[in-house]
C-alpha atoms as a PDB file:
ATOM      1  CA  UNK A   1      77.624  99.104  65.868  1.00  0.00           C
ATOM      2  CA  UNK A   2      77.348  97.718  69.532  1.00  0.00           C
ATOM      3  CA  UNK A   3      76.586  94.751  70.030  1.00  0.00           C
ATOM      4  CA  UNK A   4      76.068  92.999  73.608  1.00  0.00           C
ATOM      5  CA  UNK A   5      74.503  89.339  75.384  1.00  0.00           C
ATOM      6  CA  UNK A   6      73.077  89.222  78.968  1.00  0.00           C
ATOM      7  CA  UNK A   7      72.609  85.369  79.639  1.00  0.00           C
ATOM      8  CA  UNK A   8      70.887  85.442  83.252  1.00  0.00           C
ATOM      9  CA  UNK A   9      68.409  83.183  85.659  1.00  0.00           C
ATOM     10  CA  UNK A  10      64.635  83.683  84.992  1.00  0.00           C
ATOM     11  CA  UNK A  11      63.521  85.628  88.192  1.00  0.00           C
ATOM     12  CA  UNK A  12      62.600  88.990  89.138  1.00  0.00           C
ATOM     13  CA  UNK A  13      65.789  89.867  90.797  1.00  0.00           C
ATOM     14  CA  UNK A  14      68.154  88.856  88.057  1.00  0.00           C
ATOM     15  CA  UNK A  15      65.724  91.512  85.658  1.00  0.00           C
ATOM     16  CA  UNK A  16      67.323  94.474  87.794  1.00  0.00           C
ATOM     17  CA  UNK A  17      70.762  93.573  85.387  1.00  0.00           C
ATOM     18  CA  UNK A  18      68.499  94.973  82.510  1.00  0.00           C
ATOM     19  CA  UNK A  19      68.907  98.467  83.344  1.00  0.00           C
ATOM     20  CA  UNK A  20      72.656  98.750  83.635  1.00  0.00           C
ATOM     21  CA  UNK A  21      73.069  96.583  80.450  1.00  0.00           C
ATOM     22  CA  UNK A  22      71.163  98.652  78.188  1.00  0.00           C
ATOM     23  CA  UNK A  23      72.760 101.533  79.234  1.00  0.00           C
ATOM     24  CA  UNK A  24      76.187 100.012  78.539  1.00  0.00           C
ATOM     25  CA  UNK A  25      74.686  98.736  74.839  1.00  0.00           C
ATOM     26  CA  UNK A  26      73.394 102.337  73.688  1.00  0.00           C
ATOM     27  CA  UNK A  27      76.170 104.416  74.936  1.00  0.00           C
ATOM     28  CA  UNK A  28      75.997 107.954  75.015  1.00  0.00           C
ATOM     29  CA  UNK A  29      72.636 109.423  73.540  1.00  0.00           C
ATOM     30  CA  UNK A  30      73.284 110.253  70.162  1.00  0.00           C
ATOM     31  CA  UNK A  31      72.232 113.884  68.622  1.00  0.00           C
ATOM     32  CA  UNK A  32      68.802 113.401  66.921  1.00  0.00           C
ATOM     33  CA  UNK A  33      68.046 110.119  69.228  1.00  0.00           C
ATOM     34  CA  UNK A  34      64.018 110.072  69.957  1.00  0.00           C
ATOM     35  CA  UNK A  35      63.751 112.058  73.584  1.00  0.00           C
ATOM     36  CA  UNK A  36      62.976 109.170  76.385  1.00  0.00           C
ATOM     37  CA  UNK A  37      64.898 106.522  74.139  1.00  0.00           C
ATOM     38  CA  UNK A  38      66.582 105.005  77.410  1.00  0.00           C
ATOM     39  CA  UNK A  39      63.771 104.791  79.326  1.00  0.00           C
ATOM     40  CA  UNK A  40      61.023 103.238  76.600  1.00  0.00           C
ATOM     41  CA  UNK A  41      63.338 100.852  75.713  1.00  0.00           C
ATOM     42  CA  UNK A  42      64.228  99.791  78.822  1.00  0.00           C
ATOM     43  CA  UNK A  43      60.350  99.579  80.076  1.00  0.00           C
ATOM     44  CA  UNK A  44      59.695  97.815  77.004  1.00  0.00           C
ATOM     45  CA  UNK A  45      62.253  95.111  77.450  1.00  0.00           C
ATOM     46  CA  UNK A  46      61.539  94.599  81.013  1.00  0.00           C
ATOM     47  CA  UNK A  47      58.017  93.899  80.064  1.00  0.00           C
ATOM     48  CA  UNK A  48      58.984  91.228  77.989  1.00  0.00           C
ATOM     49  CA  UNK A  49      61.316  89.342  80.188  1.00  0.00           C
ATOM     50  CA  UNK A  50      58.918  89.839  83.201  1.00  0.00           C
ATOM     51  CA  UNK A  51      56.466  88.176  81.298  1.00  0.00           C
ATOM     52  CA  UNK A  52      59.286  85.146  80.442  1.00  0.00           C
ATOM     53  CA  UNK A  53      60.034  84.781  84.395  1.00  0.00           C
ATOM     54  CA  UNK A  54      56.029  84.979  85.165  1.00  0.00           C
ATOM     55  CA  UNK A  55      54.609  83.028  82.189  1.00  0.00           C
ATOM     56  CA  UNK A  56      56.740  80.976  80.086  1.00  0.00           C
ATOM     57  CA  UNK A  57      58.625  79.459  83.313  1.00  0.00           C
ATOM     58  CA  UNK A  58      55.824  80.258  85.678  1.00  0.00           C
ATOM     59  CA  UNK A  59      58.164  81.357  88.524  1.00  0.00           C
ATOM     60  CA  UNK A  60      60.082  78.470  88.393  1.00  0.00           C
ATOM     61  CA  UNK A  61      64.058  78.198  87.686  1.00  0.00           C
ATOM     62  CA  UNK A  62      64.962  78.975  83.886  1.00  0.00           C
ATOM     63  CA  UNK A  63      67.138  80.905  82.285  1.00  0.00           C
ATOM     64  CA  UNK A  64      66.458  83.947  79.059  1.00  0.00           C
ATOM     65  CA  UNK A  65      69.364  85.586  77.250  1.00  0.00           C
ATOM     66  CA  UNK A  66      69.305  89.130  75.416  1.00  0.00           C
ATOM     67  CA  UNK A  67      70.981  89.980  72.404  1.00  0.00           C
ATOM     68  CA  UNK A  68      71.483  94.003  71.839  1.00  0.00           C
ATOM     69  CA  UNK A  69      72.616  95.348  68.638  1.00  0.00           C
ATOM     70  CA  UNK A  70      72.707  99.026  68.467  1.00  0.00           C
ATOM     71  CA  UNK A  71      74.009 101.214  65.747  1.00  0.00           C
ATOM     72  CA  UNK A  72      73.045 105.390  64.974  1.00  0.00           C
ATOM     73  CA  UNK A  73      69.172 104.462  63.624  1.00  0.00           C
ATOM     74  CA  UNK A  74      68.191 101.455  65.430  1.00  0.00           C
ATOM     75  CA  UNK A  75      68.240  99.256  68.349  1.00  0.00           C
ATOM     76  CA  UNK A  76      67.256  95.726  68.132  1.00  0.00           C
ATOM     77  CA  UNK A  77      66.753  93.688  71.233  1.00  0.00           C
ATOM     78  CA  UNK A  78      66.216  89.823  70.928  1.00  0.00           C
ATOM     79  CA  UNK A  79      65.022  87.978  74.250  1.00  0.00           C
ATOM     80  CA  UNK A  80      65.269  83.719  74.373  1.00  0.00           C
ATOM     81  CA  UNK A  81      64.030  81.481  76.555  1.00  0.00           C
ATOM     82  CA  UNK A  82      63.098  77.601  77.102  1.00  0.00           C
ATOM     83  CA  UNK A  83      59.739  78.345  78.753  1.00  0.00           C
ATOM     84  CA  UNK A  84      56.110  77.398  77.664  1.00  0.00           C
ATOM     85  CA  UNK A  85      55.341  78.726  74.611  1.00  0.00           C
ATOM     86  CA  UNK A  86      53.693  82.351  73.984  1.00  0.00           C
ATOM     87  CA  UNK A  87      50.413  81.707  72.931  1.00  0.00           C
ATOM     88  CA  UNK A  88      49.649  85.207  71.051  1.00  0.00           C
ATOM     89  CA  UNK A  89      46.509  84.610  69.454  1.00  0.00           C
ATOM     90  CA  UNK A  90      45.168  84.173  73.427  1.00  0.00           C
ATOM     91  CA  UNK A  91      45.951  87.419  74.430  1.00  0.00           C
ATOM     92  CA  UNK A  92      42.786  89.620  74.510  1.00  0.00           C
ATOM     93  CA  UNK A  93      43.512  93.403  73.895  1.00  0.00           C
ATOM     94  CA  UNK A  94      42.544  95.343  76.725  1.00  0.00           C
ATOM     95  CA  UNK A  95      39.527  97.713  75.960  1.00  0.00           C
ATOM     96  CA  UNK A  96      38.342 100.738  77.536  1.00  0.00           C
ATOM     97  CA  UNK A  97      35.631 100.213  80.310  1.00  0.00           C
ATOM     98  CA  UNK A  98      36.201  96.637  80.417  1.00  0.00           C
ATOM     99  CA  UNK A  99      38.207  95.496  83.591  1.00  0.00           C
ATOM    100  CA  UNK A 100      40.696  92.298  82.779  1.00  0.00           C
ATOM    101  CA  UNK A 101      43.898  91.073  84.412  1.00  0.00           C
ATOM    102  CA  UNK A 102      45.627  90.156  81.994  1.00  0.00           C
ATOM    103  CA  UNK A 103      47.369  91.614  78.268  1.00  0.00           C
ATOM    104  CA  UNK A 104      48.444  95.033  79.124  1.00  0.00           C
ATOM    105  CA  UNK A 105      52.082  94.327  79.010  1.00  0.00           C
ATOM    106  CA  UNK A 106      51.614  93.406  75.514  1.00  0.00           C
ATOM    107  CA  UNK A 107      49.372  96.525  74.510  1.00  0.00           C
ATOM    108  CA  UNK A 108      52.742  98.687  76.449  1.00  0.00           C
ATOM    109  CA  UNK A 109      55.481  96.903  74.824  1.00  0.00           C
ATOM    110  CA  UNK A 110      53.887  97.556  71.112  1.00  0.00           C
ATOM    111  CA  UNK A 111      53.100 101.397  72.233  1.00  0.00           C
ATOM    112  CA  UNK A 112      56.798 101.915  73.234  1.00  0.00           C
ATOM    113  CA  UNK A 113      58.821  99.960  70.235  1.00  0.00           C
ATOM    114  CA  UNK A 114      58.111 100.260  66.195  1.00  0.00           C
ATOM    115  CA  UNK A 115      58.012  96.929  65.534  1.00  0.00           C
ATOM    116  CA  UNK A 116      57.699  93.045  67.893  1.00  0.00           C
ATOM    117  CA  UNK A 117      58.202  89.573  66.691  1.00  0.00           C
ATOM    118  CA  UNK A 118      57.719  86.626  68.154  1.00  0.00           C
ATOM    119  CA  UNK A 119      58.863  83.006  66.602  1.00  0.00           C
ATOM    120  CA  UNK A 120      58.801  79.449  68.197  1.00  0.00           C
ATOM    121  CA  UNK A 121      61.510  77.528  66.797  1.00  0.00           C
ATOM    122  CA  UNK A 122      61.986  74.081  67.961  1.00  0.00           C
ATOM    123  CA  UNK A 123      61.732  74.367  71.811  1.00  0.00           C
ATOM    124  CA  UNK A 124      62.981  78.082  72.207  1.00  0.00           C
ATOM    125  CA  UNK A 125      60.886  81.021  72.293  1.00  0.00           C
ATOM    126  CA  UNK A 126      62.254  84.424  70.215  1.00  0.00           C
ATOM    127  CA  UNK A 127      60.910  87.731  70.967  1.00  0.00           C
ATOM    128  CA  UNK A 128      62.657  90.569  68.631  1.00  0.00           C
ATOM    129  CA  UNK A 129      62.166  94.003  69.803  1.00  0.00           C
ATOM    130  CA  UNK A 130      63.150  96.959  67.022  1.00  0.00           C
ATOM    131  CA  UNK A 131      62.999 100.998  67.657  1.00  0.00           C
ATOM    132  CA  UNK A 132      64.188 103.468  65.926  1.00  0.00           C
ATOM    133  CA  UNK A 133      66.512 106.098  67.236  1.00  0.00           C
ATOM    134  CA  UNK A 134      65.262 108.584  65.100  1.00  0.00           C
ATOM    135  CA  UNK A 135      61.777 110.365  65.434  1.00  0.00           C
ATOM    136  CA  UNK A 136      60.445 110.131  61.882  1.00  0.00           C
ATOM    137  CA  UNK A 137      60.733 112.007  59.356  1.00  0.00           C
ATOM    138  CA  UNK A 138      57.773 114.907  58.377  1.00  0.00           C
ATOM    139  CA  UNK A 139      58.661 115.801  55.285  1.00  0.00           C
ATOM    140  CA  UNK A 140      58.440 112.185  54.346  1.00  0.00           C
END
């Protein structure tokens, strides 16, 4: 298992350490590891600490760590920060036809990853990215 921490300031520059980092935290691809696993990840997690630097500090200074854990079935990618909290339940879905600013980063982050949490504990927000390295299964 691999398991890394990137502790860096909340702005868009500092986000360009993402790339690099994950790379480092998966390793070589592995036989059998979903084709484009490198790349959704990595748009996926972006998306979420873009939206940290943008929203839950609004631009201003702050800081957001990620935790990696990797292993030959799953990656699990856990992004903190001290901003304003996430307020989920305000997020509209974006629809088809129907021109809005705001929410697609969401709707891409749960299209590229099997599974997002999101807690609020105490004054810390926790987003928990999980994907599988494996494609599933047909047989069942």
């Amino acid at each position: 298992m691999s398991i890394a921490t990137l502790v860096m300031p909340a702005d868009h520059e500092s986000l360009r350490r993402l790339g690099p980092w994950l790379t480092e935290l998966l390793g070589e691809p592995l036989p059998g590891d979903v084709p484009g696993l490198l790349s959704r990840i990595e748009l996926a997690l972006h998306e979420v600490c873009v939206n940290v630097v943008d929203h839950a500090y609004g631009g201003g200074p702050g800081e957001l760590t990620v935790t990696g854990r990797a292993d030959d079935t799953t990656v699990e990618l856990t992004v903190t920060d001290t901003g304003c909290a996430f307020e989920r339940h305000a997020v509209v879905a974006p629809r088809a036809g129907v021109p809005q600013i705001r929410g697609y980063g969401l709707m891409i982050v749960n299209q590229l990853v099997d599974q997002v949490d999101y807690d609020r504990v105490d004054a810390t927000n926790i987003c928990t990215l999980r994907i599988s390295r494996r494609a599933p299964d047909p047989a069942g």
